[in-house]
N, C-alpha and C. Protein backbone atom coordinates (compact mmCIF):
# COMPACT_ATOMS: atom_id res chain seq x y z
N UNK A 1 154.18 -79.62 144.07
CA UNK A 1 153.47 -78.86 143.07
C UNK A 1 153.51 -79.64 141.75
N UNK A 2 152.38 -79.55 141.48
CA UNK A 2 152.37 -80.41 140.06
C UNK A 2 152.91 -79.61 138.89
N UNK A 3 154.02 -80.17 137.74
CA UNK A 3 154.21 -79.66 136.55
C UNK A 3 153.66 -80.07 135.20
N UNK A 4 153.55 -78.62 134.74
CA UNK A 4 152.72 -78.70 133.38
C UNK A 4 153.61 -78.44 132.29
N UNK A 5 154.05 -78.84 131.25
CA UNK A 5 154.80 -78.12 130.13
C UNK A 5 153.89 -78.00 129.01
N UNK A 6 154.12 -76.50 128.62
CA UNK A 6 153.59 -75.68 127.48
C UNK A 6 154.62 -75.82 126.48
N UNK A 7 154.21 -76.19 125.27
CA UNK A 7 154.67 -76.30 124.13
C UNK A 7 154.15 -75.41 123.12
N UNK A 8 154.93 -74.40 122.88
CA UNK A 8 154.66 -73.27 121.82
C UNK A 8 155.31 -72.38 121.14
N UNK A 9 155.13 -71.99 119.96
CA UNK A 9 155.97 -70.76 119.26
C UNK A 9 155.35 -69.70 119.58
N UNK A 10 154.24 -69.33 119.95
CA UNK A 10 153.58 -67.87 120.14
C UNK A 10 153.75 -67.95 121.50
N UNK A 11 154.93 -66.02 121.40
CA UNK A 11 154.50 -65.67 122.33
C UNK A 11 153.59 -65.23 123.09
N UNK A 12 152.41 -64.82 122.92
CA UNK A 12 151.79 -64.04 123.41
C UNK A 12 150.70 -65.03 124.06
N UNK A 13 150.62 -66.43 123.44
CA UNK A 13 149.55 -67.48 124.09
C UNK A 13 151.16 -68.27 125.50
N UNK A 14 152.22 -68.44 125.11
CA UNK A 14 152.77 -68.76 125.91
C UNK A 14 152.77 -68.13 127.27
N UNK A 15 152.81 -66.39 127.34
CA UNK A 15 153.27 -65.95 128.34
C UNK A 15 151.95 -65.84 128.86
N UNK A 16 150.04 -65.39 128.51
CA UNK A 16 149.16 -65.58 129.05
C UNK A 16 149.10 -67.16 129.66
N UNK A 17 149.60 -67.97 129.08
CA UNK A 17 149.11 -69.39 129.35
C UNK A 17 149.94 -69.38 131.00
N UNK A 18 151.46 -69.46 130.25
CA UNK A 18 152.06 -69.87 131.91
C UNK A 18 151.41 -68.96 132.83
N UNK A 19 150.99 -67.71 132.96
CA UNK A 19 150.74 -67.00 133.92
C UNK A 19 149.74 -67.22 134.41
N UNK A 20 148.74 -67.71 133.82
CA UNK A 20 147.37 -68.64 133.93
C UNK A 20 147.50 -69.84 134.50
N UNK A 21 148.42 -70.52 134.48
CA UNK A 21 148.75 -72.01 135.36
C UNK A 21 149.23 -71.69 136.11
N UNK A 22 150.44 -70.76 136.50
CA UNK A 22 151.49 -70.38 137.55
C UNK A 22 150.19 -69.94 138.55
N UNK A 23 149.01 -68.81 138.03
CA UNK A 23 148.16 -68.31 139.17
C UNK A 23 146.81 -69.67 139.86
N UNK A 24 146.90 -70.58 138.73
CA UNK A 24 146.41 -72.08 139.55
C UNK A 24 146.92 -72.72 139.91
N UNK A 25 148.10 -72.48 140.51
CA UNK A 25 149.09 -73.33 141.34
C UNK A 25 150.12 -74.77 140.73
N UNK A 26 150.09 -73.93 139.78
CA UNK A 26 151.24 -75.83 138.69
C UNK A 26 152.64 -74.95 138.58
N UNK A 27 153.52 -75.42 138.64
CA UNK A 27 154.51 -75.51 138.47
C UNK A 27 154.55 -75.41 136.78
N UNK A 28 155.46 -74.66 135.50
CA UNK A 28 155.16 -74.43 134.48
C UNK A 28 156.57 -74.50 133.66
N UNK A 29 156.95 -75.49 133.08
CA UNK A 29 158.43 -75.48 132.18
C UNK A 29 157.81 -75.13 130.93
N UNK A 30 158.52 -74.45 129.85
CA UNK A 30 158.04 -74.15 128.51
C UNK A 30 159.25 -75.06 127.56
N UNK A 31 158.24 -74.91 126.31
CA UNK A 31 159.28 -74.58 125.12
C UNK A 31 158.83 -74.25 123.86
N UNK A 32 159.53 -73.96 122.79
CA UNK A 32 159.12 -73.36 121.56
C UNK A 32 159.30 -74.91 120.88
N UNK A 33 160.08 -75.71 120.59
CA UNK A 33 159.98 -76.98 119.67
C UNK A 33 158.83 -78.20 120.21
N UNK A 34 158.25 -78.44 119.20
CA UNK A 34 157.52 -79.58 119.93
C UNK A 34 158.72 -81.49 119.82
N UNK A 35 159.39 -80.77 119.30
CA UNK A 35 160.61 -82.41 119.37
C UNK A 35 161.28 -82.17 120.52
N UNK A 36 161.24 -81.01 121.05
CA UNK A 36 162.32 -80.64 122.45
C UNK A 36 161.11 -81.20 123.31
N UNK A 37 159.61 -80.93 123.40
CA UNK A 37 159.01 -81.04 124.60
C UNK A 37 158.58 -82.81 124.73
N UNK A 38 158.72 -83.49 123.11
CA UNK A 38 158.92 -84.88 123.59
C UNK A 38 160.34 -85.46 124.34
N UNK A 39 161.25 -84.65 123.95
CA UNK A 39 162.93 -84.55 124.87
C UNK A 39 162.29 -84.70 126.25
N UNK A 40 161.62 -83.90 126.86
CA UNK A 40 161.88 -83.27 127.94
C UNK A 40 160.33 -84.76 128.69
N UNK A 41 159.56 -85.11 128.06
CA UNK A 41 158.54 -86.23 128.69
C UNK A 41 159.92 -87.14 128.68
N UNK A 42 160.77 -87.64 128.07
CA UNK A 42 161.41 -88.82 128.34
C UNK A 42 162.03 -88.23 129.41
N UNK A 43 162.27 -87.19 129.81
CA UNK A 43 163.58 -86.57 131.39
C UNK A 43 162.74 -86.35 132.26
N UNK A 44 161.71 -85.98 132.15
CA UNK A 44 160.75 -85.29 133.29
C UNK A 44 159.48 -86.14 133.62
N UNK A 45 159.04 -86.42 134.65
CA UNK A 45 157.58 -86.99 134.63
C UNK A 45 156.35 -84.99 134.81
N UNK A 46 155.66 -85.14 134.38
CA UNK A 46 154.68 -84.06 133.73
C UNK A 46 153.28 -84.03 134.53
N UNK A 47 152.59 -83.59 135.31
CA UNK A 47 151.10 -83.58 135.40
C UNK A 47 150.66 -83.84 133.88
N UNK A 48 151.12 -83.18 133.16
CA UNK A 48 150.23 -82.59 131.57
C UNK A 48 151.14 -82.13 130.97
N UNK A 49 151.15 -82.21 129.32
CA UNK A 49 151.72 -81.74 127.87
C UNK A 49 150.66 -80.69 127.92
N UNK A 50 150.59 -79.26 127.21
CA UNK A 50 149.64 -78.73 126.39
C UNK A 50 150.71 -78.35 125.17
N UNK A 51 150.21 -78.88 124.03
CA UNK A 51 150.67 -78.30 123.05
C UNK A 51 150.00 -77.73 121.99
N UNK A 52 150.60 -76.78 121.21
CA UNK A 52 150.18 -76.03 120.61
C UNK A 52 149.46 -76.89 119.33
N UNK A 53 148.64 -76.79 118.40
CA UNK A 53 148.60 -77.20 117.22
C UNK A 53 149.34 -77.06 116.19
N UNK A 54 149.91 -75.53 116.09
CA UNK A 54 150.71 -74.89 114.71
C UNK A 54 152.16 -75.05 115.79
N UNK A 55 152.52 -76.10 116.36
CA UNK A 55 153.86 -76.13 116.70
C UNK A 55 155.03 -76.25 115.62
N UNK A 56 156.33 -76.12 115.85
CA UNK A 56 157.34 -75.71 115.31
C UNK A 56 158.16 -77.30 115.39
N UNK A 57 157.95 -77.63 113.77
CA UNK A 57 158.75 -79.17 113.78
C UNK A 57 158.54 -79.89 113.34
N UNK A 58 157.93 -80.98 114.78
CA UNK A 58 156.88 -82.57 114.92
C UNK A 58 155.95 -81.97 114.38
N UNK A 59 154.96 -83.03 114.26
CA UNK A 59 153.62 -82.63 114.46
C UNK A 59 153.16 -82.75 115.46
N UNK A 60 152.19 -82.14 116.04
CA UNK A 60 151.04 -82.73 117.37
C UNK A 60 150.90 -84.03 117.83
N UNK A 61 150.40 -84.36 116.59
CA UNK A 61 149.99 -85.60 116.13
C UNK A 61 151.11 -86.83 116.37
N UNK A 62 152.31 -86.42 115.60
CA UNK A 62 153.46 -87.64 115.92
C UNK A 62 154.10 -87.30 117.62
N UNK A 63 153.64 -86.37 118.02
CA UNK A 63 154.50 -85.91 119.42
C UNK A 63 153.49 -86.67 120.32
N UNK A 64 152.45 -86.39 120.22
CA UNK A 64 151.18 -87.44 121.37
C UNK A 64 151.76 -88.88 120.79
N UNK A 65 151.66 -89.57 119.78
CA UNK A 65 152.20 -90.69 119.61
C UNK A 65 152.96 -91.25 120.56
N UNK A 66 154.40 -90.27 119.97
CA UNK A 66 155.99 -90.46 121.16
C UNK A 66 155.19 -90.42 121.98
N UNK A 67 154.96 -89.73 122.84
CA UNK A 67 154.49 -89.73 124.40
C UNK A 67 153.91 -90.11 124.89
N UNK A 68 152.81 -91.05 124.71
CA UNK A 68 152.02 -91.79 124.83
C UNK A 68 153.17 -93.46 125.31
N UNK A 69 153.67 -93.45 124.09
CA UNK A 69 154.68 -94.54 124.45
C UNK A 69 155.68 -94.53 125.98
N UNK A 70 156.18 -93.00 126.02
CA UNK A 70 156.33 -93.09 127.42
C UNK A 70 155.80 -92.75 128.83
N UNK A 71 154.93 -92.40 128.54
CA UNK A 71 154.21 -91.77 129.57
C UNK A 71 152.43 -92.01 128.81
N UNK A 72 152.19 -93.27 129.22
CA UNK A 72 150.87 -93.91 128.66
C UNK A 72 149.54 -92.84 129.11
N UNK A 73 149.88 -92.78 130.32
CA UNK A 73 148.53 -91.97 131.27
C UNK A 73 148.79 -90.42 131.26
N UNK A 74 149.90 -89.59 131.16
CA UNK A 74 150.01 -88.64 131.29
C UNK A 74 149.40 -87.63 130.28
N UNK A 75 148.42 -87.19 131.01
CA UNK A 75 147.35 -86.38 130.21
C UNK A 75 148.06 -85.63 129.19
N UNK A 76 147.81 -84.98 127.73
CA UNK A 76 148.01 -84.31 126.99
C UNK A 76 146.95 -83.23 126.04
N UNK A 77 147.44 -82.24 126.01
CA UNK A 77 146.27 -81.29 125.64
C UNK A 77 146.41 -80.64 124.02
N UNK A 78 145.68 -80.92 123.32
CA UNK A 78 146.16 -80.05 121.81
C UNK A 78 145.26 -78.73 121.64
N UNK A 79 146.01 -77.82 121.77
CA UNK A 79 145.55 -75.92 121.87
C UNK A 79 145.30 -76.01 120.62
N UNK A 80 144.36 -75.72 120.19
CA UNK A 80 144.12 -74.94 118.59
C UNK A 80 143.65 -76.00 117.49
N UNK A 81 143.62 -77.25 117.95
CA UNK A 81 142.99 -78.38 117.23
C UNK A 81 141.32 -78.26 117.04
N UNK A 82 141.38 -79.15 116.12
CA UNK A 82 139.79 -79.31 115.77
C UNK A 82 139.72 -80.62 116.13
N UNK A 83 140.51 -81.84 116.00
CA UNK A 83 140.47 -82.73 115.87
C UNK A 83 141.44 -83.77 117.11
N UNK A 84 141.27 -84.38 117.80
CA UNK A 84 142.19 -85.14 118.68
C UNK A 84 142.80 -86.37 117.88
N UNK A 85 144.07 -86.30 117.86
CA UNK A 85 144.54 -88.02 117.65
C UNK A 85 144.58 -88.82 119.08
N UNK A 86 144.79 -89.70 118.96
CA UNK A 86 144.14 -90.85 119.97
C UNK A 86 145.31 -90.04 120.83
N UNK A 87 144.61 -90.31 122.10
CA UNK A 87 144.98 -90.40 123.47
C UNK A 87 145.17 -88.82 123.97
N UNK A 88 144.64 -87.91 123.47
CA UNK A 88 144.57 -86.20 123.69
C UNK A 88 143.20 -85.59 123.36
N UNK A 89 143.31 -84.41 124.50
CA UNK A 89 142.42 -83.36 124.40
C UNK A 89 142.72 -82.23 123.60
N UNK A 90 141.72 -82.06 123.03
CA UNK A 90 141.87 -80.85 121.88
C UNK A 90 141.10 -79.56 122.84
N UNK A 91 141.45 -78.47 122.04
CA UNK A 91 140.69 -77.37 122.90
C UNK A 91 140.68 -76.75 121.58
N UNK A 92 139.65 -75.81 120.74
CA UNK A 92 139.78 -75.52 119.10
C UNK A 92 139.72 -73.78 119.88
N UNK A 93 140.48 -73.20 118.69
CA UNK A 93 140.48 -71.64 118.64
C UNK A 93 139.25 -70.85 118.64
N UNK A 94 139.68 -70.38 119.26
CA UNK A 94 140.03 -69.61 119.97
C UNK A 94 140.38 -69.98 121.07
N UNK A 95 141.73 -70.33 121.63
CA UNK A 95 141.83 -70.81 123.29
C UNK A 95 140.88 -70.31 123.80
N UNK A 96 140.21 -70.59 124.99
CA UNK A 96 139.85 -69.34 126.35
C UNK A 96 140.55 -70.35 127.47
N UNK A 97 140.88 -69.33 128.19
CA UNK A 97 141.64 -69.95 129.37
C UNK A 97 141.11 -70.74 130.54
N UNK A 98 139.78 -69.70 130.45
CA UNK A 98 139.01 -70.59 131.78
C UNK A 98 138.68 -71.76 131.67
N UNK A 99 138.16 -72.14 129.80
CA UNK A 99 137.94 -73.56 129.19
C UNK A 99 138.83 -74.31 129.58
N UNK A 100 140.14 -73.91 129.26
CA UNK A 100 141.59 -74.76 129.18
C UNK A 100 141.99 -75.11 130.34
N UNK A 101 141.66 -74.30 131.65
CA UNK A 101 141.61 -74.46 133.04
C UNK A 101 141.12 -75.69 133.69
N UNK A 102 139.90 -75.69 133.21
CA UNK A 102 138.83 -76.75 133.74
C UNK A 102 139.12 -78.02 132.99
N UNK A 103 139.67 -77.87 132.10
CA UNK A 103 139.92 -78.90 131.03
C UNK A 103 140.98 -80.03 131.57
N UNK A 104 142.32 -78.89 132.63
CA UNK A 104 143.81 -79.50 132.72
C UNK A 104 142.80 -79.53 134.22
N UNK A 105 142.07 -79.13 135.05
CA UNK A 105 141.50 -79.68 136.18
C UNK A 105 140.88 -81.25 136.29
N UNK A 106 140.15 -81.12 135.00
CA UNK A 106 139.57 -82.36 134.64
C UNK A 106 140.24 -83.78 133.95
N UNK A 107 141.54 -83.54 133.39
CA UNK A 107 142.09 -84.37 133.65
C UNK A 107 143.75 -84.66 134.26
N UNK A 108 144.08 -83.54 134.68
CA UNK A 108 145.34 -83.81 135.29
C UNK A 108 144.51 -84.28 137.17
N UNK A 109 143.50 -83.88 137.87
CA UNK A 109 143.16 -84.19 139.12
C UNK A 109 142.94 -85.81 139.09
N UNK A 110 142.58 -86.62 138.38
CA UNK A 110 142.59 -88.04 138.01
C UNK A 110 143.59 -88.95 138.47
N UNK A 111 144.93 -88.08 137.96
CA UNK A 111 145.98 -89.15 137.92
C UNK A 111 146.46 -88.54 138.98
N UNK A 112 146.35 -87.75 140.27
CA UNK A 112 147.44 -87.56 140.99
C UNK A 112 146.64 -88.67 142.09
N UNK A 113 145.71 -89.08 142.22
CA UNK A 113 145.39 -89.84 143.44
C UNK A 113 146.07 -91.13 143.45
């Protein structure tokens, strides 16, 4: 089963989100810091990052950086952005899920072949 980690302070997009990946079949670790969820790319290999925009910390921005460095290909998603820094998908607010669905379909199915 492929894993996804959600990076977020809101609850209420965290617990729709995982329950939304858990019912498309990914495997789903969380967290509230975005410096913990670059912790956790150096321990874990990831299908996908989604992180929040208004995360708690890093920025978005310096966390795709880090991660990029270790995990070059491993897709990353920025929730609530307007804007992508290099090497991420933005998705702008209002999430919708089905968007965000097709989004982690479209590029997490890439790298598992």
């Amino acid at each position: 089963m492929d894993k996804i980690l959600i990076c977020t302070p809101d609850p209420i997009f965290l617990k729709s989100l995982y329950a939304f990946l858990r019912e498309q079949g990914y495997a789903v670790e969380t967290t509230e810091q975005t410096a913990r969820a670059v912790q956790r790319v150096f321990e874990t290999h990831y299908a996908a990052v989604i992180l929040d925009a208004d995360g708690v910390g890093l920025s978005a921005r310096e966390a795709v950086r880090i991660m990029k460095r270790v995990a070059a290909e491993m897709p990353v998603i920025i929730a609530g952005a307007t804007c992508s820094p290099e090497g991420a998908v933005c998705i702008a607010e209002p999430v919708d899920l089905e968007e965000l669905g097709q989004a982690i379909r479209a590029i997490v199915e890439p790298h598992l072949n």
